[in-house]
Protein backbone atom coordinates (compact mmCIF):
# COMPACT_ATOMS: atom_id res chain seq x y z
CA UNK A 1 125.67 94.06 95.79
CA UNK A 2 125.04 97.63 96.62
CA UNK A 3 122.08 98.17 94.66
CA UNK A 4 119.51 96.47 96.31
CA UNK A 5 116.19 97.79 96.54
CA UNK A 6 114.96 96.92 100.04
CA UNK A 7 117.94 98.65 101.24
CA UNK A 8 117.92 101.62 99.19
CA UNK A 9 114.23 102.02 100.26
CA UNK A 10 114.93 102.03 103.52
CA UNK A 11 117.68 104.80 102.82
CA UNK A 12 114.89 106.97 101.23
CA UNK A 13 112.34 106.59 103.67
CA UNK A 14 114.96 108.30 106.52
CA UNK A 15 114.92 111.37 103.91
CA UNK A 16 111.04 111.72 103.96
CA UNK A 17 109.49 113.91 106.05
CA UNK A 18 106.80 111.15 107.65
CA UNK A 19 107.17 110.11 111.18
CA UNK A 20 108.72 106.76 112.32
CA UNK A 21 105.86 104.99 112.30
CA UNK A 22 104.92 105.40 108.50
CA UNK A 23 108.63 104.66 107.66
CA UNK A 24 107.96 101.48 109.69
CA UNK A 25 104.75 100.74 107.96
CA UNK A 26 106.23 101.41 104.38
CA UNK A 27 109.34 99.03 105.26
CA UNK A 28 107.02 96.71 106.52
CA UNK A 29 104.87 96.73 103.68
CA UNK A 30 107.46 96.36 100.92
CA UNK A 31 108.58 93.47 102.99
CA UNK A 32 105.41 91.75 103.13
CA UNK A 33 104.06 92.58 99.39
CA UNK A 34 107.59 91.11 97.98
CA UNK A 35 107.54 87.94 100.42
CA UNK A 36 103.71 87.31 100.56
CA UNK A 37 102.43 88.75 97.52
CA UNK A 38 100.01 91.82 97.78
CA UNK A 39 97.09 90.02 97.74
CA UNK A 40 98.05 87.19 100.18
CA UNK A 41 99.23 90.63 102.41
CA UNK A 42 96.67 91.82 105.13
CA UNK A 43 97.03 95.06 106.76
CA UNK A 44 97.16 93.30 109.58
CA UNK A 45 99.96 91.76 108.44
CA UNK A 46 101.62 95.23 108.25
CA UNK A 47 100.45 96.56 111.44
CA UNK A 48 102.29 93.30 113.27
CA UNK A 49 105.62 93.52 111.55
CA UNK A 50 105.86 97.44 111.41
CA UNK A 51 105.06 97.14 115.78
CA UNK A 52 102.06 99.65 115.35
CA UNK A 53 98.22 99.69 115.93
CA UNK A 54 96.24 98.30 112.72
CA UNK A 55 94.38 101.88 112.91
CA UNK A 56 97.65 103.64 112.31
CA UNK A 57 98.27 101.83 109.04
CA UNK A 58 95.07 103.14 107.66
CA UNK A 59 95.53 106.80 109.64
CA UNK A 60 97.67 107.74 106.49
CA UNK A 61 96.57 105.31 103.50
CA UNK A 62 93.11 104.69 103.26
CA UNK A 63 93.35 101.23 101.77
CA UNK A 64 95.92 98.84 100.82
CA UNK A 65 96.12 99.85 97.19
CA UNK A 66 97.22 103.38 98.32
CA UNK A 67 100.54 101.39 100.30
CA UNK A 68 101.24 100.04 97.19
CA UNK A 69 101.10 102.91 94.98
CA UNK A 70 103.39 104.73 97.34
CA UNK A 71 105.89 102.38 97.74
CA UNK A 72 105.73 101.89 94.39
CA UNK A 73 106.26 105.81 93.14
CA UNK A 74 108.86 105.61 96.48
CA UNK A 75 110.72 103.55 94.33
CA UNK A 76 110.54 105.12 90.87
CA UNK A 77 111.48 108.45 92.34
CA UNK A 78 114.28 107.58 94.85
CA UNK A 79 115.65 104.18 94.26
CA UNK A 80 115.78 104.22 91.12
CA UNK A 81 118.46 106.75 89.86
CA UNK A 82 120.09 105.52 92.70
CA UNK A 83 120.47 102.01 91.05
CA UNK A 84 121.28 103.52 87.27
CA UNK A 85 123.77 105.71 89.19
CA UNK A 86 125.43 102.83 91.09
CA UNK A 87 124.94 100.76 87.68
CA UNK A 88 127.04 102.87 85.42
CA UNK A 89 129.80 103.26 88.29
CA UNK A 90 130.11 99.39 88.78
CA UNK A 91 130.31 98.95 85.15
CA UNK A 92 132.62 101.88 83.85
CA UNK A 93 135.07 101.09 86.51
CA UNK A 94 136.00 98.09 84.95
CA UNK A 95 139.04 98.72 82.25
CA UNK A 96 138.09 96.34 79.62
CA UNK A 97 139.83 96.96 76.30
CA UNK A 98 137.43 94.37 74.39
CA UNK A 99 133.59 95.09 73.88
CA UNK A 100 132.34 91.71 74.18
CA UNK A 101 134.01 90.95 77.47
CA UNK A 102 132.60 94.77 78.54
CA UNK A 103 129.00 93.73 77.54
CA UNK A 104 128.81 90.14 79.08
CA UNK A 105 130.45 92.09 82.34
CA UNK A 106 126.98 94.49 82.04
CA UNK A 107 124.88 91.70 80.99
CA UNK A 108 125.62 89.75 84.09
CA UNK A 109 125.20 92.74 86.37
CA UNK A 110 121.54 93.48 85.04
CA UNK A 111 120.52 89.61 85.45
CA UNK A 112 122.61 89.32 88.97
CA UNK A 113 120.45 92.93 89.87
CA UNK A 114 117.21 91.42 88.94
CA UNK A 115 117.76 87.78 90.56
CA UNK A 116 118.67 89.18 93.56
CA UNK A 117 115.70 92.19 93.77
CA UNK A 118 113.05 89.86 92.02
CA UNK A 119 110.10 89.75 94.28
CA UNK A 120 110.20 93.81 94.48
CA UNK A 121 110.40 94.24 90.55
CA UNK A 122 107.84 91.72 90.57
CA UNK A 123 105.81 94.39 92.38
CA UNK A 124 106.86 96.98 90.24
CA UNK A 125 105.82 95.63 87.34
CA UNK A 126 102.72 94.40 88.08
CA UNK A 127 101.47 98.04 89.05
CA UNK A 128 102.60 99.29 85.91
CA UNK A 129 100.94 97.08 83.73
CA UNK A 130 97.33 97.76 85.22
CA UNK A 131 97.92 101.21 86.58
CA UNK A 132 98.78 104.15 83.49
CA UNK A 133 99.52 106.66 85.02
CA UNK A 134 102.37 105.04 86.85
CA UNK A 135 103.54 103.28 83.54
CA UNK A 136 103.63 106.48 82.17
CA UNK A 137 105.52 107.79 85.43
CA UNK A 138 108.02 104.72 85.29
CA UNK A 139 108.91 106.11 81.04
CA UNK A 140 109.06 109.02 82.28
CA UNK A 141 112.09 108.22 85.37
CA UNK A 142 113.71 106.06 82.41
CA UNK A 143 114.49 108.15 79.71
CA UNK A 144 116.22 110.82 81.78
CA UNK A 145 118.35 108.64 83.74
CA UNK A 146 121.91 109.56 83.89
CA UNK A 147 123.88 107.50 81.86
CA UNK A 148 126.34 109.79 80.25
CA UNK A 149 129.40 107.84 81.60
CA UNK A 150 127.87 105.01 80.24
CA UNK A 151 127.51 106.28 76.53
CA UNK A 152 131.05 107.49 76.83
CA UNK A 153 132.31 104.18 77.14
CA UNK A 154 130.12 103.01 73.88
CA UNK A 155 131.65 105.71 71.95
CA UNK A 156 135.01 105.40 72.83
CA UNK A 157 134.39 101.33 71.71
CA UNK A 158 132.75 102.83 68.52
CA UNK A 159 135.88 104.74 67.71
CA UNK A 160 138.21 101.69 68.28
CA UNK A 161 135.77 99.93 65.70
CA UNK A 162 134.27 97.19 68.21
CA UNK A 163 130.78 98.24 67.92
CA UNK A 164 128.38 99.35 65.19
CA UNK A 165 127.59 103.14 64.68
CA UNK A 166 123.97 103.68 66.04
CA UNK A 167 122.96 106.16 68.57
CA UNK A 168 123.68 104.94 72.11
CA UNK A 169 119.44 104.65 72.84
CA UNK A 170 119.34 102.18 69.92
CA UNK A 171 121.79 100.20 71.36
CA UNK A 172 120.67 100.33 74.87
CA UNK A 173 117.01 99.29 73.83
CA UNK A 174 118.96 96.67 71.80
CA UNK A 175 120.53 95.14 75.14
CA UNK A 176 117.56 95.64 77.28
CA UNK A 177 115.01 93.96 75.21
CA UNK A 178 117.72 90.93 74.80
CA UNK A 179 118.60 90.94 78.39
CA UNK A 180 114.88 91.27 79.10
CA UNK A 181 113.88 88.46 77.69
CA UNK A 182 116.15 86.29 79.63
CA UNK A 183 114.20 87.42 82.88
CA UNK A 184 111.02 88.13 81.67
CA UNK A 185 109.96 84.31 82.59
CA UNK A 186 111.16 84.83 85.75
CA UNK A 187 109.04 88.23 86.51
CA UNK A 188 105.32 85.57 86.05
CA UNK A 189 106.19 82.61 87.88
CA UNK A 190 107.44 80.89 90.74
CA UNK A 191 110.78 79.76 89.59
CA UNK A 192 114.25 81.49 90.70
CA UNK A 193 116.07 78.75 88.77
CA UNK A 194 118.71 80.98 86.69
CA UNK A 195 122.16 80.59 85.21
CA UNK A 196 123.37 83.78 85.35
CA UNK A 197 126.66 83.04 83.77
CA UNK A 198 125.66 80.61 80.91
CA UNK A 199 122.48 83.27 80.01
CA UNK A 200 124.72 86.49 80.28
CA UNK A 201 127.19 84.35 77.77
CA UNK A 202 124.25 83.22 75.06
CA UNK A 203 122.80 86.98 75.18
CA UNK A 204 126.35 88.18 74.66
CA UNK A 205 126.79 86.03 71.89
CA UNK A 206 123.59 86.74 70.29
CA UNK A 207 123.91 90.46 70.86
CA UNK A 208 127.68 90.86 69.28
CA UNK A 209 126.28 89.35 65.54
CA UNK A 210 124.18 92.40 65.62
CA UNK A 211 126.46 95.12 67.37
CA UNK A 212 129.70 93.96 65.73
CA UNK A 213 130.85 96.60 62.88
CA UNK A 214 130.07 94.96 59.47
C-alpha cells in the first residue's frame, strides 16, 4: 500500500528546511514512539538509532514532548492530505456499477490503512485526546480535505437510486463512525488480531439498511 505513514513522513521531512540530522532524529523518533511506545522511548533511544550525539536531540527540542508534538503536527500537515489524496484515487479508480460492492471496496481500504499504520495512529490519537489545541488542529486538516472526486462518485450512485439522498458529510460521518468502531478496540490495546474481510462485510451490511433508498 502506498499510503503508509512512516514512508510518507519520511517524504516530508526531505521537503523541510532542517538539516540531516533533525530529519534523522524525527525518523528516528517516529520509529521508536510507534515500536516502543513514547513513554517506554528515551532520548537516548533516539540519539542511538538517528547516529547523532544525545545533545543534538535536545539542541532543537527541548524535551521529549516537543518530538512528539512535531512529529505529530508533521503528520497532520503533510501526510495527511497525502493519504485522503491517495485514498480517493485508489477508490474512484475502481469501476463498480453497484454501491454495496463500491462501499465494502472503501470499507476494506480504511481498515487495511489503519491495520497496517496502527502503532503511528496510535500516536496520533493519543496526543489529540490530551492535547486541544492539536485536536482542534487535527478538525481543522479534516474538514477541508479534498474529497470532491469522492462525492462525485456518491452522487452519481444517488442518481442511479443506490443510495439515500443526504448530503455527502452525512454520509461520510455515517461510514466513519461505523468503520470506526470496528478499529477503535484496536487503537487501546495490544491486539492486531483483525479480519479485515469478514468486518469490512458486517459494516457493509449494516451500513446499506441505512444508506439504501427507502
Amino acid at each position: 500500500m502506498a499510503n503508509n505513514i512512516s514512508t510518507l513522513f519520511s517524504k516530508s521531512l526531505d521537503e523541510m528546511n532542517i538539516s540531516d540530522k533533525q530529519k534523522a532524529v524525527l525518523q528516528a523518533s517516529l520509529t521508536l514512539f510507534s515500536e516502543k511506545g513514547f513513554e517506554n522511548t528515551s532520548t537516548r533511544d533516539i540519539a542511538r538509532m538517528a547516529n547523532v550525539a544525545e545533545g543534538t536531540v535536545y539542541k532543537q527540542f527541548k524535551t521529549k514532548q516537543e518530538l512528539l508534538q512535531a512529529i505529530v503536527g508533521s503528520v497532520i500537515n503533510n501526510v495527511v492530505p497525502q493519504i485522503a489524496s491517495e485514498f480517493v484515487n485508489e477508490t474512484t479508480d475502481i469501476e463498480e456499477p453497484d454501491f454495496k460492492n463500491f462501499l465494502q471496496n472503501l470499507i476494506q481500504n480504511r481498515m487495511q490503512f489503519f491495520i497496517t499504520n496502527l502503532p503511528q495512529i496510535r500516536i496520533l490519537i493519543r496526543e489529540s485526546m490530551t492535547n486541544k489545541n492539536l485536536r482542534l488542529q487535527v478538525i481543522e486538516k479534516f474538514t477541508h480535505l479534498h474529497l470532491k472526486k469522492l462525492e462525485n462518485y456518491f452522487k452519481y450512485y444517488q442518481q442511479q437510486g443506490q443510495l439515500v439522498d443526504w448530503d455527502f458529510t452525512q454520509i461520510i460521518r455515517y461510514i466513519l463512525g461505523t468503520t470506526g468502531s470496528y478499529i477503535m478496540p484496536l487503537l487501546f490495546s495490544g491486539s492486531t488480531t483483525f479480519d479485515i474481510t469478514h468486518s469490512s462485510q458486517e459494516a457493509t451490511e449494516f451500513l446499506m439498511k441505512g444508506l439504501q433508498p427507502k
